[in-house]
Protein backbone atom coordinates (compact mmCIF):
# COMPACT_ATOMS: atom_id res chain seq x y z
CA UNK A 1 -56.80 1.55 -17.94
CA UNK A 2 -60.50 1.05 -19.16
CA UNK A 3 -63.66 2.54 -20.80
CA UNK A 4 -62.52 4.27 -24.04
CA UNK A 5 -61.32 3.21 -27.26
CA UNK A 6 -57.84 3.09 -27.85
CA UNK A 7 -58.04 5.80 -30.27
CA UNK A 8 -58.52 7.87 -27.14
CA UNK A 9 -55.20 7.61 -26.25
CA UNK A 10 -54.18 9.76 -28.80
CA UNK A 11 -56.53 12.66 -28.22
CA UNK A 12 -56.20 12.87 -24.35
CA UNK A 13 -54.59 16.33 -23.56
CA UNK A 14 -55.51 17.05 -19.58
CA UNK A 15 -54.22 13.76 -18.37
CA UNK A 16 -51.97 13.18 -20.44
CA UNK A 17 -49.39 11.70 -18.36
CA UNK A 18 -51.90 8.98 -17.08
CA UNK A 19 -52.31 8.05 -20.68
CA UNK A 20 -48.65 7.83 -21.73
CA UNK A 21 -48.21 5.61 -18.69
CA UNK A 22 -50.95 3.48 -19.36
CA UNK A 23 -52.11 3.47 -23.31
CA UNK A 24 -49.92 0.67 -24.66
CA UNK A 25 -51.87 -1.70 -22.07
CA UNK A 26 -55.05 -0.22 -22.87
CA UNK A 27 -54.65 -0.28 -26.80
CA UNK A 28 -54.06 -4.28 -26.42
CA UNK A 29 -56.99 -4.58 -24.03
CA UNK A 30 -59.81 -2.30 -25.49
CA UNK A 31 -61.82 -4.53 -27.41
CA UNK A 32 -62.43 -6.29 -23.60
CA UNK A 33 -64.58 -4.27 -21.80
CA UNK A 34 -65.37 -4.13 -18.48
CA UNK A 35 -69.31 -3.19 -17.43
CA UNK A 36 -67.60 -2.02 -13.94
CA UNK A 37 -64.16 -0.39 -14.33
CA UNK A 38 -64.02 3.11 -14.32
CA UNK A 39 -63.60 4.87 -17.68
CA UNK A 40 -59.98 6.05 -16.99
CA UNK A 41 -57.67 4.88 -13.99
CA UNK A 42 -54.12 5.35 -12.69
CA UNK A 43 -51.70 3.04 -14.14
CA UNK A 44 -51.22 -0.46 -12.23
CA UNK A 45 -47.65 0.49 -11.31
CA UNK A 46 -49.33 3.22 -8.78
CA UNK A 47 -51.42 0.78 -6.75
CA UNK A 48 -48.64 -1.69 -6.54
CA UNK A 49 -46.43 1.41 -5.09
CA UNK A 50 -48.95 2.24 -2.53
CA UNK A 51 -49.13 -1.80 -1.32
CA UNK A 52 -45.62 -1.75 -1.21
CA UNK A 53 -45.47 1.39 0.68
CA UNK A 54 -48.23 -0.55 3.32
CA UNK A 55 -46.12 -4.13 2.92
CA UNK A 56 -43.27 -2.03 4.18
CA UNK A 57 -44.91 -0.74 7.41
CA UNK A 58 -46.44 -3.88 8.82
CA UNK A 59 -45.05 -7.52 10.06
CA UNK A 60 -48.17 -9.52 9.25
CA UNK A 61 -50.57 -9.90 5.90
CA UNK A 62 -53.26 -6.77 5.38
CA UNK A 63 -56.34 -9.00 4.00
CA UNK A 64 -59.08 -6.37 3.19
CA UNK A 65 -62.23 -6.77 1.00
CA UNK A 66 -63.71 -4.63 -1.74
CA UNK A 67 -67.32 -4.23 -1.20
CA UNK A 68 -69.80 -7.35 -2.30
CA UNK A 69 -72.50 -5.27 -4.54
CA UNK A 70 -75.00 -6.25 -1.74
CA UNK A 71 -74.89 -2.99 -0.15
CA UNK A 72 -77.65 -1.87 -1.19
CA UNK A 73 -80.86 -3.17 -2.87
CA UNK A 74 -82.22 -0.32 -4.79
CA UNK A 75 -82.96 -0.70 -7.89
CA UNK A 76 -81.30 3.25 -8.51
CA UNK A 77 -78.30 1.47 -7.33
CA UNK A 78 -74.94 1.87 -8.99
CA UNK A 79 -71.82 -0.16 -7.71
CA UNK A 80 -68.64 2.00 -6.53
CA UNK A 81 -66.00 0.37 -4.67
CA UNK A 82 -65.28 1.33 -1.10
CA UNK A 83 -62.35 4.29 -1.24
CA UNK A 84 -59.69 2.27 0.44
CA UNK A 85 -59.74 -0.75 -1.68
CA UNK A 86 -59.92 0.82 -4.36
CA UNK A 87 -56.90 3.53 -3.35
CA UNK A 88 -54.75 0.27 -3.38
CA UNK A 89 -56.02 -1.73 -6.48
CA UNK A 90 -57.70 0.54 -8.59
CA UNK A 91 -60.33 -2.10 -8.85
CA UNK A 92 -64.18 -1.26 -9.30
CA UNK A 93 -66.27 -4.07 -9.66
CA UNK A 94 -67.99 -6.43 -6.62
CA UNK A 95 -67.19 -9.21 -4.44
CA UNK A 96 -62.96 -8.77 -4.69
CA UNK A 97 -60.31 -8.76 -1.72
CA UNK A 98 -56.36 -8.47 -1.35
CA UNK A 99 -53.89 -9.92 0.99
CA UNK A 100 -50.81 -7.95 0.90
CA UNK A 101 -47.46 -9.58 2.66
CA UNK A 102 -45.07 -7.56 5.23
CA UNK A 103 -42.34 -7.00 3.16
CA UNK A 104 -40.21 -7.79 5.97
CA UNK A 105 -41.58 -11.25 6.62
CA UNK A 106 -43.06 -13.04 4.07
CA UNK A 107 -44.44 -16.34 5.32
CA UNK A 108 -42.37 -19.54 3.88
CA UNK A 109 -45.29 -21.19 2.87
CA UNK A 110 -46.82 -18.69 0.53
CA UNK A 111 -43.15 -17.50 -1.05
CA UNK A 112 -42.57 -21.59 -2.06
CA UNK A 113 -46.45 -21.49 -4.14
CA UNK A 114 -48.22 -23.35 -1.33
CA UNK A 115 -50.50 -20.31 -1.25
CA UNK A 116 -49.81 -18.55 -4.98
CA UNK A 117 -48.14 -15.99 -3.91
CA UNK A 118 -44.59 -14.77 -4.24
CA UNK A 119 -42.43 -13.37 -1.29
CA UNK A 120 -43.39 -9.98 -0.63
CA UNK A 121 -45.84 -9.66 -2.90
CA UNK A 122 -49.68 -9.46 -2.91
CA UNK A 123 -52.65 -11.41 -4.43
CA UNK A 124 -56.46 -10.38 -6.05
CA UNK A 125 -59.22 -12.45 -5.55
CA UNK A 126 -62.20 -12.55 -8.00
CA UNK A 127 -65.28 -14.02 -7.56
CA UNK A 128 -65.43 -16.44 -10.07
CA UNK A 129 -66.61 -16.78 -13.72
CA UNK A 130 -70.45 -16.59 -14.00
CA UNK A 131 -71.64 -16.43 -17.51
CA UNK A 132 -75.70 -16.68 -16.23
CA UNK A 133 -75.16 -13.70 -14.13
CA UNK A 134 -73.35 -11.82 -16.71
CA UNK A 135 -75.92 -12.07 -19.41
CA UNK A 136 -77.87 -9.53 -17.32
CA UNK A 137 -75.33 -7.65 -15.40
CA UNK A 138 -72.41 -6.92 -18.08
CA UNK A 139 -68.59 -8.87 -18.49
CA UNK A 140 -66.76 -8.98 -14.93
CA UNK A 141 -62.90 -9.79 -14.49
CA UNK A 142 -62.62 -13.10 -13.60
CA UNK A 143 -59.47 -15.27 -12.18
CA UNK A 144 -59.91 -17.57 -15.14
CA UNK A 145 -59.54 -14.78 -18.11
CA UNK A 146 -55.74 -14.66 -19.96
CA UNK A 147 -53.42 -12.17 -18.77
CA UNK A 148 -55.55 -11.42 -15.61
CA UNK A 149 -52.44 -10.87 -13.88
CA UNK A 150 -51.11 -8.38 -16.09
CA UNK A 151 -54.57 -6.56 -16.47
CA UNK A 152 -54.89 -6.19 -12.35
CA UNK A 153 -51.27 -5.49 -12.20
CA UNK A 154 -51.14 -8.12 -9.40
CA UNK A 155 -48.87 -10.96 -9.50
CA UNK A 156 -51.08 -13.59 -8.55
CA UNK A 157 -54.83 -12.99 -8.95
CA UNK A 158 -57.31 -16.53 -7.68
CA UNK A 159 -60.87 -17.46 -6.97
CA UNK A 160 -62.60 -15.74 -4.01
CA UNK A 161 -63.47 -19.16 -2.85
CA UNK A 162 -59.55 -19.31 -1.86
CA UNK A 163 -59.59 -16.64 0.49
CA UNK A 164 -60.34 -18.40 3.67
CA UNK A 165 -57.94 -21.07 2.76
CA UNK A 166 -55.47 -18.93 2.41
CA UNK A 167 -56.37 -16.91 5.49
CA UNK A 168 -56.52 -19.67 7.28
CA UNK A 169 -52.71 -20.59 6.58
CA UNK A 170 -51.71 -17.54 6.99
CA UNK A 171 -53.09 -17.33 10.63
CA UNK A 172 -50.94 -20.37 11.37
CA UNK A 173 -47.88 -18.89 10.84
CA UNK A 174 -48.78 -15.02 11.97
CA UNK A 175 -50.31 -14.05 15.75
CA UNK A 176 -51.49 -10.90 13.70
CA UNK A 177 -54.01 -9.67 10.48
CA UNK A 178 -54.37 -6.15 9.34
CA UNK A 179 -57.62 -5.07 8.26
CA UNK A 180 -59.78 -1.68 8.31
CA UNK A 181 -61.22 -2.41 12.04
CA UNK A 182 -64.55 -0.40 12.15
CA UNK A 183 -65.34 2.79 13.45
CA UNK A 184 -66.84 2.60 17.69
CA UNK A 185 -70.24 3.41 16.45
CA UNK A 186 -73.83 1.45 17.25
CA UNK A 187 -73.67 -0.36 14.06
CA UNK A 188 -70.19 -0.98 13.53
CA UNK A 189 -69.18 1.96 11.34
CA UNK A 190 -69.37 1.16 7.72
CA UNK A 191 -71.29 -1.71 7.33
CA UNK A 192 -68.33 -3.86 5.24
CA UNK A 193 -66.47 -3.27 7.51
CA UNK A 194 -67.73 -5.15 10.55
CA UNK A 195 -69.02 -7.57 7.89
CA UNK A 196 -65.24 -8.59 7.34
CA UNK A 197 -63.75 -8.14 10.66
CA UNK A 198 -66.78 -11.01 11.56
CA UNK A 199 -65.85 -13.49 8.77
CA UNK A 200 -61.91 -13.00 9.95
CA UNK A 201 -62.88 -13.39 13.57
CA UNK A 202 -64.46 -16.97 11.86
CA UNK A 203 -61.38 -17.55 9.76
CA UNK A 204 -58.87 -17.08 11.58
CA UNK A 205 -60.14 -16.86 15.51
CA UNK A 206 -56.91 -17.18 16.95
CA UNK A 207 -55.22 -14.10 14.94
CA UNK A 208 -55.70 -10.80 16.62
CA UNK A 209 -56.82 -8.01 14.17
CA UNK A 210 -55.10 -4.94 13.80
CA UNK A 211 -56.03 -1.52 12.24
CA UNK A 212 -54.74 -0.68 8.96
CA UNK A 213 -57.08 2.63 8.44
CA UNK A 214 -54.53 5.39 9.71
CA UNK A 215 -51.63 3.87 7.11
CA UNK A 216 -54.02 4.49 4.26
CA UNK A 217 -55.26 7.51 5.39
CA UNK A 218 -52.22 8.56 5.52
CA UNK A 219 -51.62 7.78 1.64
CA UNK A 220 -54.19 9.14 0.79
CA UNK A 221 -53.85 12.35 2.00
CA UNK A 222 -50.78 13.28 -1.11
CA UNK A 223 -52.38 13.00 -4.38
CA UNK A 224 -50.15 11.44 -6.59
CA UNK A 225 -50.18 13.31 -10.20
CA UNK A 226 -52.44 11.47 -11.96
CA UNK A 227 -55.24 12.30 -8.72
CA UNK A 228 -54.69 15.36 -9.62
CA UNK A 229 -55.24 15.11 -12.95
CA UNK A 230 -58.59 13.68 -12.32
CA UNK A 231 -59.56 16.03 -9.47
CA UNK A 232 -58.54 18.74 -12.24
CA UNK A 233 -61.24 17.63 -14.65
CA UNK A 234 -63.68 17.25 -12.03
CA UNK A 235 -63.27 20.67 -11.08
CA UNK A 236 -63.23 21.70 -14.60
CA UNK A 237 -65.94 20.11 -15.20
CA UNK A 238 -67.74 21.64 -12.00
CA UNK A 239 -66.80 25.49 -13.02
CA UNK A 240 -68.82 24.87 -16.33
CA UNK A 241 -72.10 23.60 -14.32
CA UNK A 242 -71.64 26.87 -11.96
CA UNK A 243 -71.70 29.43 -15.07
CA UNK A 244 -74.73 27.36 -16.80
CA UNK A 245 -76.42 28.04 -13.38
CA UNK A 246 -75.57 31.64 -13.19
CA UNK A 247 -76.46 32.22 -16.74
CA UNK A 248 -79.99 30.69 -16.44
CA UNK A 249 -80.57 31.44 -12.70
CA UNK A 250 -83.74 33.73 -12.44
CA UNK A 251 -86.99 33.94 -10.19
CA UNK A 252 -89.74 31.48 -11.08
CA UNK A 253 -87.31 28.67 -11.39
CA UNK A 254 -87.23 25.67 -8.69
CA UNK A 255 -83.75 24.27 -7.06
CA UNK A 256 -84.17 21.27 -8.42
CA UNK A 257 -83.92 22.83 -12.06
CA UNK A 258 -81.16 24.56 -11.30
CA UNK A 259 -78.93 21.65 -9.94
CA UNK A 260 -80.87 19.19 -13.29
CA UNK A 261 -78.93 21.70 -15.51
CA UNK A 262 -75.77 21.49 -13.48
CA UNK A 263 -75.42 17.59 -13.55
CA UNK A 264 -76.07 17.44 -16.66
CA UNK A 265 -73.15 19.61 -17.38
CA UNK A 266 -71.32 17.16 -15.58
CA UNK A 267 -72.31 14.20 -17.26
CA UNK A 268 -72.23 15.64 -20.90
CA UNK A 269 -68.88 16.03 -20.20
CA UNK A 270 -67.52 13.02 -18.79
CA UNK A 271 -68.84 12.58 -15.02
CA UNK A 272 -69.92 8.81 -14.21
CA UNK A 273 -71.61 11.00 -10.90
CA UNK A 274 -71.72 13.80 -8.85
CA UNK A 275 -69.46 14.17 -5.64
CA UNK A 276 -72.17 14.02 -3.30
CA UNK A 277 -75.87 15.26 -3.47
CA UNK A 278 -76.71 18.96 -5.34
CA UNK A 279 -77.18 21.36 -2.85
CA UNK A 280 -78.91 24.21 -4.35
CA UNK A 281 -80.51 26.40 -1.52
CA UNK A 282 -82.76 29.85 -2.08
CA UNK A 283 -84.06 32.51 0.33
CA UNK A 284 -84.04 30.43 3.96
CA UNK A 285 -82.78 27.45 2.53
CA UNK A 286 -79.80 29.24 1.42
CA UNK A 287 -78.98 28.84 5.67
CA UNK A 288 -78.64 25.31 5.65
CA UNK A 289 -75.82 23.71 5.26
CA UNK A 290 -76.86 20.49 3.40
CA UNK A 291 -79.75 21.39 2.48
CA UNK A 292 -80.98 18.74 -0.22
CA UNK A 293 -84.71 18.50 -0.76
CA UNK A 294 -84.64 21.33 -3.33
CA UNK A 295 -88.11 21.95 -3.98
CA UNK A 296 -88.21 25.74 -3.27
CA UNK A 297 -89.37 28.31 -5.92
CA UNK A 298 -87.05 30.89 -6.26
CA UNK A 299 -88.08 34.44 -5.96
CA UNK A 300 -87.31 37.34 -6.23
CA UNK A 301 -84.85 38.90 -4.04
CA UNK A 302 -83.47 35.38 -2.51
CA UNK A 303 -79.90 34.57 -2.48
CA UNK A 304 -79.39 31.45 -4.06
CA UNK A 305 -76.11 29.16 -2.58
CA UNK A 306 -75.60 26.63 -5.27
CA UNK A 307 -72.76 23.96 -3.86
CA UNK A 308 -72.32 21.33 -6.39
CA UNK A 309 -69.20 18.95 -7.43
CA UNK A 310 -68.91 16.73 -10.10
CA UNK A 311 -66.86 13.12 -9.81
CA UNK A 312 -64.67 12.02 -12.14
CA UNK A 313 -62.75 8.93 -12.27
CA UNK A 314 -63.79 8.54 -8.54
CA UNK A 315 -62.04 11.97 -7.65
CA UNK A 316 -64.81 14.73 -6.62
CA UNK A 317 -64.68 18.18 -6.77
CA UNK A 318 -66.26 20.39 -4.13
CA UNK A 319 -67.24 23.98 -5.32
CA UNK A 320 -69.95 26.77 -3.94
CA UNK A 321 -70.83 29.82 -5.02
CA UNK A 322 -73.76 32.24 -3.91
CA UNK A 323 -75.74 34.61 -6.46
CA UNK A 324 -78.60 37.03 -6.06
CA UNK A 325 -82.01 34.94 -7.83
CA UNK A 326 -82.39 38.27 -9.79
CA UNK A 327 -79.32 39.02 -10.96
CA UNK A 328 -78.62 42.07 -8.47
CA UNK A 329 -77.51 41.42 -4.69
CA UNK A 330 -78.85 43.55 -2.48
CA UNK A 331 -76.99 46.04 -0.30
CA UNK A 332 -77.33 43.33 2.27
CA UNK A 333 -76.66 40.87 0.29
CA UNK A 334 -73.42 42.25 -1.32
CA UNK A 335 -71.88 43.33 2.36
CA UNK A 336 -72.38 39.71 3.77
CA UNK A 337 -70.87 38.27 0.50
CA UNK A 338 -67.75 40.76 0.62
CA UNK A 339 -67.05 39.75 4.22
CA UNK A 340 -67.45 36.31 2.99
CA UNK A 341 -64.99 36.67 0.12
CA UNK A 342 -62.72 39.03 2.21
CA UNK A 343 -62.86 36.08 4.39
CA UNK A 344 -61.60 33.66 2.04
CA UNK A 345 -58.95 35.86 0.35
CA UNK A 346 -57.45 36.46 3.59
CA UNK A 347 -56.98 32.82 4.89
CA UNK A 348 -56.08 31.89 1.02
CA UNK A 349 -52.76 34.40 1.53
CA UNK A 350 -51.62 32.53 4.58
CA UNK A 351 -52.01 29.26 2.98
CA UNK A 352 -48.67 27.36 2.47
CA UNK A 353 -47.25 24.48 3.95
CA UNK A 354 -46.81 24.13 7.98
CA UNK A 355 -50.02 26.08 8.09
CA UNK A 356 -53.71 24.23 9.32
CA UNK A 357 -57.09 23.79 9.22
CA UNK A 358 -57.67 23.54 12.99
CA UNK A 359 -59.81 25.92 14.98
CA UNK A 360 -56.73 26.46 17.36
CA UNK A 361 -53.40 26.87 17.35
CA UNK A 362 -50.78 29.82 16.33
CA UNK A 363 -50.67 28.15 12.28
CA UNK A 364 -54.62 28.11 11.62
CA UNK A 365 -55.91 29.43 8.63
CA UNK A 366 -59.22 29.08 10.00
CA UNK A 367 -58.69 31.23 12.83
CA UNK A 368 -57.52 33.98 10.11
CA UNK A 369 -61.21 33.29 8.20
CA UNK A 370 -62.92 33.63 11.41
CA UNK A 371 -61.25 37.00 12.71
CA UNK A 372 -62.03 38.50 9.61
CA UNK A 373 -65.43 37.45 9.72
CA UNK A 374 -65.99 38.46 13.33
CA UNK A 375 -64.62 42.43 12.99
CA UNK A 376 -65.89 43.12 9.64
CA UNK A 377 -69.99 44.07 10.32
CA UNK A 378 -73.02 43.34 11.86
CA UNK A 379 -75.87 41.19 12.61
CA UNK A 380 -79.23 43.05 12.91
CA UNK A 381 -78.68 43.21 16.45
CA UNK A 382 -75.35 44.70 16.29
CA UNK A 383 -73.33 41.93 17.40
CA UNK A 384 -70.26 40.38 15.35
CA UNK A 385 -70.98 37.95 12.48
CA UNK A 386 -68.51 35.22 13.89
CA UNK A 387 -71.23 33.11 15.40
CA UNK A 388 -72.75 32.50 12.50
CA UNK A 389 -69.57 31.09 10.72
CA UNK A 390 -70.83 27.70 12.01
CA UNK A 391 -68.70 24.99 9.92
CA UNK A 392 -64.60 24.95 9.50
CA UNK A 393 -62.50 25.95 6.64
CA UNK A 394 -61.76 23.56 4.75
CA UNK A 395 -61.56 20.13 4.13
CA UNK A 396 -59.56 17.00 1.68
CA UNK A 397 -61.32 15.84 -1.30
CA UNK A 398 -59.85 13.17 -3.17
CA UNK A 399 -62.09 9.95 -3.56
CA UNK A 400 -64.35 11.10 -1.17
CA UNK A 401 -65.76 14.47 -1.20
CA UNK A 402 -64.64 14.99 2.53
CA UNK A 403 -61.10 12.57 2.28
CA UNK A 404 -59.07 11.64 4.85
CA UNK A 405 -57.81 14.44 6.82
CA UNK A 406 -56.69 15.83 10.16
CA UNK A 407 -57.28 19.22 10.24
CA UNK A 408 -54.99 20.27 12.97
CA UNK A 409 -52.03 18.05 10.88
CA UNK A 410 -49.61 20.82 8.97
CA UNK A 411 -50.65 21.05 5.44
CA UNK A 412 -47.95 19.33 3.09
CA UNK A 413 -47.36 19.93 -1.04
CA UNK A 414 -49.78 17.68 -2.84
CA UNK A 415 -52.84 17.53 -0.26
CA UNK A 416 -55.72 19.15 -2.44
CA UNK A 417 -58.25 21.01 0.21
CA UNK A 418 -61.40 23.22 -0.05
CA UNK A 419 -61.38 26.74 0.97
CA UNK A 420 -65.14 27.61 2.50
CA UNK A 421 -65.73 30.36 4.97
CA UNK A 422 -69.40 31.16 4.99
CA UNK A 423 -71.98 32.94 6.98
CA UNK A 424 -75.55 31.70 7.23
CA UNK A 425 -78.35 34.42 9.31
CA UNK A 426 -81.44 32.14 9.41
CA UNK A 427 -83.37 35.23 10.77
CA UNK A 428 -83.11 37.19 7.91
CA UNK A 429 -82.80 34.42 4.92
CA UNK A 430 -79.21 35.04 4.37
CA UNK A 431 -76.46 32.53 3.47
CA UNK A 432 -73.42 33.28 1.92
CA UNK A 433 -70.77 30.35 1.27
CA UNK A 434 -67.94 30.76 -1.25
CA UNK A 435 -66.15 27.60 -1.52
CA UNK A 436 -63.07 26.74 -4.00
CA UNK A 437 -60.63 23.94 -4.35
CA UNK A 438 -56.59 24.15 -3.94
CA UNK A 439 -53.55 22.19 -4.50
CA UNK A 440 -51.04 23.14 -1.87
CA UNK A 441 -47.42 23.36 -3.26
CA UNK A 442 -43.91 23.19 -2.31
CA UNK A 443 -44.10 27.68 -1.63
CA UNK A 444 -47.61 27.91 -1.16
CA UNK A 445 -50.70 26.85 -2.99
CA UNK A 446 -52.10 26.17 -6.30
CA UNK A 447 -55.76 27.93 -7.36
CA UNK A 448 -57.23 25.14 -9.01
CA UNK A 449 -61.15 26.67 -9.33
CA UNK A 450 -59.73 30.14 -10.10
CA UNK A 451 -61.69 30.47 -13.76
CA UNK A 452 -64.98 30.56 -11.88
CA UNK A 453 -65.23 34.32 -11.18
CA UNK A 454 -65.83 35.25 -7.16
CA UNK A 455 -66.62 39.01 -7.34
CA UNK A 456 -70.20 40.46 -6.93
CA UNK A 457 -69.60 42.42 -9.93
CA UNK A 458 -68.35 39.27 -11.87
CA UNK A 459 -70.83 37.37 -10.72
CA UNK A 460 -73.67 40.32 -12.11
CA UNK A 461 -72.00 40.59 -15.66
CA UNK A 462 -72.64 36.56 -16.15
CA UNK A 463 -76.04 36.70 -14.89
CA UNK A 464 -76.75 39.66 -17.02
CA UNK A 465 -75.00 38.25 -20.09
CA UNK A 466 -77.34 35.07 -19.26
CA UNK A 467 -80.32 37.45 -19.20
CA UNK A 468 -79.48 39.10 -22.47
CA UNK A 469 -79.00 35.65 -23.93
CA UNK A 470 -82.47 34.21 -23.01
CA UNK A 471 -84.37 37.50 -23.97
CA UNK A 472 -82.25 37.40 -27.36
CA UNK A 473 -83.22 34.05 -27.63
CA UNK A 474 -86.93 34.55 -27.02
CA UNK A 475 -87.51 37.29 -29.44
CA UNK A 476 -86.44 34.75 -31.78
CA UNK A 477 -89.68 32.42 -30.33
């Protein structure tokens, strides 16, 4: 745990069971603070279970790096840790990387202290102390500072400078490394990525690499309780920035006021950042999908699709929901977002476990969104509505907006997954996407974005409420 003051503790009600787990470490640590670490964070005990889920599945060492805060050079920059490192260590600052040993076979060396480490276990390293560097760039962890072991939760934590060393043994005794290989793409996938398989290749060039991706994908894909505590608040937090926008949304506005108002919902109430970029879209932008430039005036008569998640802890929400700029949808307007929502509802009351995402296949959800879509009306040319349904169902979100995720892989209790038919008509300005978050149970699912109303005439009352409140409020001017 880090961020808040110990007092916190005490006062924490929606994830609660994160802070009974992890307060007594936090109250002893809080006057250390960490420029870096995330303001809350699952208890050590978690990431060790996920390495020694991983340590259980392979016969040679996983060595894998965090990223080195070199990744970009903006000065708008803000460090987050790459998603798998931090899945396993819960670590958030620059310039780390873990070996974890195969359970199984634990190399002699390293289990007798020649490399640190005890059998079966797994080590942190830090870049060293640098007191120069953090005089402008805040405290980091350090291999040197007292009880660094039990503040990773790692049972041997050493100098960066180690690594090869130690990779270096390791290769002597192993044929094999796991790492994250990269993606077959024209510049190596994510650019860490190739950056360590190349030092490896250096280290160690008789060891032949093997992928550890698919293992931690599939981890990741069953969010452990206190995940979904902190996808919980970022989807609370999310519903509050949708009804601020619907209660100040009128014509003469620009997107980009409209999503300002929304983040800083989010970060008045907790948010370190938002899940990915605002996408607030009006009139033909409202027919692109990631539309992000937001620098349309709103008039009057556009349809406004306003697709916006806060982060918290790391964990994003993904929400969307489409109003009329002027309060009132238009006939139009209201039988595209019907067949939308009908759309939605439909798939929502197949949704249970041993059910998919895929486009094919006899358990699809999707294929029970797109039906609907296709024989309930019209395009202006009389043809079905299906081909504009132009994106899938749904989707993870965990640590990354879009998380790890086969969409043709049965659905299992505790994979969290958006729900997003949608239907975008460039011709005549019309987008309608209505997207909410759910937590799929043992019998079915769980409606996690349920308080944020879906109905037109929901939807109208807000706006109109929001009306009353600014004209109430402007009298008083």
């Amino acid at each position: 745990m880090s961020g808040r003051s110990a007092s916190w503790c005490y006062k924490s009600v929606s994830v609660a069971f994160v802070t009974l787990l992890g307060c007594a470490a936090l109250i002893g640590l809080a006057p250390s603070v960490r420029a870096q670490q995330r303001r809350e964070r699952e208890p050590n005990s978690v990431y060790a279970e996920r390495r020694a889920k991983l340590a259980a599945e392979v016969d040679a060492p996983i060595v894998l790096w965090g990223l080195t805060g070199r990744e970009e050079f903006s000065q708008a920059y803000v460090f987050a840790q790459e998603e798998n490192f931090y899945y396993l260590t819960g670590h958030n600052e620059e310039g780390a990387a873990i070996i974890i040993w195969p359970a199984a076979k634990p190399p002699a060396g390293e289990a007798n202290g020649a490399g640190g480490a005890g059998a079966g276990s797994d080590a942190l390293f830090l870049p060293a102390k640098d007191p120069a560097k953090e005089k402008w760039n805040g405290v980091r962890m350090s291999p040197s500072d007292p009880g660094i072991e039990a503040r990773t939760g790692f049972p041997t934590v050493k100098a960066f400078g180690e690594l090869r060393a130690t990779v270096e043994r390791l290769a002597k005794t192993y044929p094999d490394l796991y790492t994250i290989l990269p993606y077959e793409t024209e510049l190596g996938g994510y650019p860490h990525e190739k950056e360590v398989v190349d030092w490896l290749q250096l280290a160690a060039p008789q060891a032949k690499l093997k992928d550890i991706r698919q293992q931690i994908y599939a981890l990741r894909q069953i969010k452990s309780p206190s995940e979904i505590a902190f996808l919980k608040e970022a989807i609370e937090l999310s519903l509050d920035a949708h009804f601020e926008a619907m209660k100040m949304m009128r014509p003469g506005l620009y997107e980009y006021q409209v999503a300002a108002k929304m983040v800083e919902v989010h970060a008045m109430g907790g948010s370190e950042a938002e899940g990915y970029a605002p996408i607030v879209g009006a009139g033909p932008n409202s027919t692109v999908l990631h539309y992000d430039k937001l620098s349309r005036k709103i008039e009057d008569g556009d349809i406004v699709v306003m697709d916006v998640g806060a982060q918290f802890s790391g964990y994003s929400a993904d929400i969307t929901r489409t109003i009329p700029a002027n309060g009132k949808f238009t006939p139009r307007q209201r039988e595209i977002y019907e067949i939308v929502l009908g759309a939605q509802n439909a798939a929502m009351a197949a949704l249970k476990p041993g059910m998919d995402l895929c486009r094919r296949g006899d358990k699809s959800v999707y294929k029970i969104s797109y039906a609907y879509i296709n024989t309930h009306g019209k395009d202006q040319h009389g043809k079905p509505l299906g081909q504009y349904y132009i994106h899938g169902l749904g989707h993870d979100i965990g640590l990354d907006v879009h998380d790890p995720g086969d969409y043709c892989k049965p659905l299992e209790p505790g994979m969290v997954v958006t729900m997003e038919p949608g239907i975008y008509i460039p011709e005549e300005n019309l987008g309608v996407r209505i997207e909410d978050d759910v937590l799929i149970t043992d019998t079915g699912y769980k409606f996690l974005s349920e308080r944020l109303p879906r109905s037109p005439d929901e939807i109208e009352k807000i706006m109109a409420e929001g009306a009353a409140e600014r004209a109430k409020s402007g009298k008083k001017e």
